[in-house]
C-alpha atoms as a PDB file:
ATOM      1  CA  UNK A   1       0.000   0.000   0.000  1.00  0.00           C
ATOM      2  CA  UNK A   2       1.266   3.709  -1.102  1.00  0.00           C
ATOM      3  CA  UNK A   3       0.804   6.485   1.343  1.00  0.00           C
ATOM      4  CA  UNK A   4      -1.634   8.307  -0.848  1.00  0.00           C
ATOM      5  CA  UNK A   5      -3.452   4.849  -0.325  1.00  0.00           C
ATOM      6  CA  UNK A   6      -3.272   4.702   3.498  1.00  0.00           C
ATOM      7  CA  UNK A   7      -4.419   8.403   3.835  1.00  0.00           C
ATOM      8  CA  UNK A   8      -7.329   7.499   1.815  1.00  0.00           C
ATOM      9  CA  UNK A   9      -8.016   4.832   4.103  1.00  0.00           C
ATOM     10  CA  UNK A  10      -7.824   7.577   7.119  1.00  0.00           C
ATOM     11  CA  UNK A  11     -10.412  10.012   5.375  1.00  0.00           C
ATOM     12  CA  UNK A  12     -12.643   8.043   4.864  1.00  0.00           C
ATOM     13  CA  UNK A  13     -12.831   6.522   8.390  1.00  0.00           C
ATOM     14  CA  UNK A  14     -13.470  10.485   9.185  1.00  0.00           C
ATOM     15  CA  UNK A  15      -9.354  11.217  10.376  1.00  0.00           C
ATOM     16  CA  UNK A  16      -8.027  14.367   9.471  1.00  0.00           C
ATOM     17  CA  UNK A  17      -4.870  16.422   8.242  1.00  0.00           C
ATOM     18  CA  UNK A  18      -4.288  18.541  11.937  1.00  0.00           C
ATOM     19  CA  UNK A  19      -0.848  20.041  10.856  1.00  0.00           C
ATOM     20  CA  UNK A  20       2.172  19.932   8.455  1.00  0.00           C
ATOM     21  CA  UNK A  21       5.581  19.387   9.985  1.00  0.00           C
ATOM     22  CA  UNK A  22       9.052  19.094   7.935  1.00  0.00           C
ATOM     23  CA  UNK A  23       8.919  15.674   6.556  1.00  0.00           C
ATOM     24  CA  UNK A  24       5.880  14.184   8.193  1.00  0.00           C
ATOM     25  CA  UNK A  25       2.360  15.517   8.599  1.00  0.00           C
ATOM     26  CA  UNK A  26       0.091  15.038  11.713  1.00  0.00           C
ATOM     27  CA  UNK A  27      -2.793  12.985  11.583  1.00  0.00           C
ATOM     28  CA  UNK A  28      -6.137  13.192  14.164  1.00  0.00           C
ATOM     29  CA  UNK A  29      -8.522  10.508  14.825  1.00  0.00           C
ATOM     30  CA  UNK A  30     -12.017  11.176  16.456  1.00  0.00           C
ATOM     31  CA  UNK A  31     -12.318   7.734  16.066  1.00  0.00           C
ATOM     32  CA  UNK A  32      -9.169   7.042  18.602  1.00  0.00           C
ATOM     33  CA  UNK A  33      -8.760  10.782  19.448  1.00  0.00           C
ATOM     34  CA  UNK A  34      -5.290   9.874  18.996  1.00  0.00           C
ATOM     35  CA  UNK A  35      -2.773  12.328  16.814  1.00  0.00           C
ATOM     36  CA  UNK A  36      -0.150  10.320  14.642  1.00  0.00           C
ATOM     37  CA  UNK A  37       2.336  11.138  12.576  1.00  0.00           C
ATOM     38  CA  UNK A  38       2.328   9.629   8.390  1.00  0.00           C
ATOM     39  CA  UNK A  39       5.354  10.552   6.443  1.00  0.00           C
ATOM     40  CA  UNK A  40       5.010  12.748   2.892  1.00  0.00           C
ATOM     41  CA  UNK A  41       6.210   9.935   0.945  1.00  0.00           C
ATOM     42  CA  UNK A  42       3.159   9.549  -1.561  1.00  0.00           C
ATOM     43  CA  UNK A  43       4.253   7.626  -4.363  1.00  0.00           C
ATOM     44  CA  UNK A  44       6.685   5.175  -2.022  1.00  0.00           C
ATOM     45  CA  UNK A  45       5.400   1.920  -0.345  1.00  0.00           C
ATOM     46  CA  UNK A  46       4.591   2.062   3.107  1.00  0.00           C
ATOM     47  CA  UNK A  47       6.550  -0.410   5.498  1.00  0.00           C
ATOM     48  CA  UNK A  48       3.456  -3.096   6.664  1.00  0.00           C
ATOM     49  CA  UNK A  49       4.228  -3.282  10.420  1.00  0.00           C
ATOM     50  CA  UNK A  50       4.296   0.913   9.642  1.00  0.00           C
ATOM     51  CA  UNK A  51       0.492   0.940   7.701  1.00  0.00           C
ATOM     52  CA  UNK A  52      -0.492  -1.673  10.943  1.00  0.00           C
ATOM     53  CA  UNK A  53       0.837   1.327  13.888  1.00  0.00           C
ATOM     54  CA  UNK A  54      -0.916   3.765  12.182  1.00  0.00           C
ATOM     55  CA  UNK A  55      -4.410   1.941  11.636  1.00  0.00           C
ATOM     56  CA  UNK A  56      -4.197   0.904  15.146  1.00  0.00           C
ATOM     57  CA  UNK A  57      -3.574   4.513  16.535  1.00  0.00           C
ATOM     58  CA  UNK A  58      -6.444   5.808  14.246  1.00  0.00           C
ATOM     59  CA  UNK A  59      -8.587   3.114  15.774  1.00  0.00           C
ATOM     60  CA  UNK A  60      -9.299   1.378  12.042  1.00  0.00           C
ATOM     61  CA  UNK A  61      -7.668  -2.081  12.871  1.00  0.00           C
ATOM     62  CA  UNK A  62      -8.145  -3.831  16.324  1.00  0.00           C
ATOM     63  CA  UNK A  63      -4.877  -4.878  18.071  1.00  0.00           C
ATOM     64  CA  UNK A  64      -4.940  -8.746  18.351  1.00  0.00           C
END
């Protein structure tokens, strides 16, 4: 999965673009109420155990 890919994922489970840092941006969850950080790296792959983190601190995918 691409990070353009993931952060589609995150929209439309209602998270949200709260700010823009350097080289990552920051994420918000009202799902999780969590705030997480993505990298800018659209077009590049996104690490699985990476895509996993972040869908657990959005509150998308359960923790097993």
């Amino acid at each position: 999965m691409k990070y353009s890919e993931l952060k589609k994922i995150l929209s439309k489970n209602g998270c949200y673009l709260h700010n823009e840092g350097g080289n990552h941006e920051t994420w918000y969850s009202p799902i999780s109420g969590n705030k997480f950080p993505i990298g800018r790296h659209n077009s590049k792959e996104v690490p699985t155990g990476t895509a996993n983190g972040i869908l657990k601190q959005a509150g998308i995918k359960k923790e097993r």
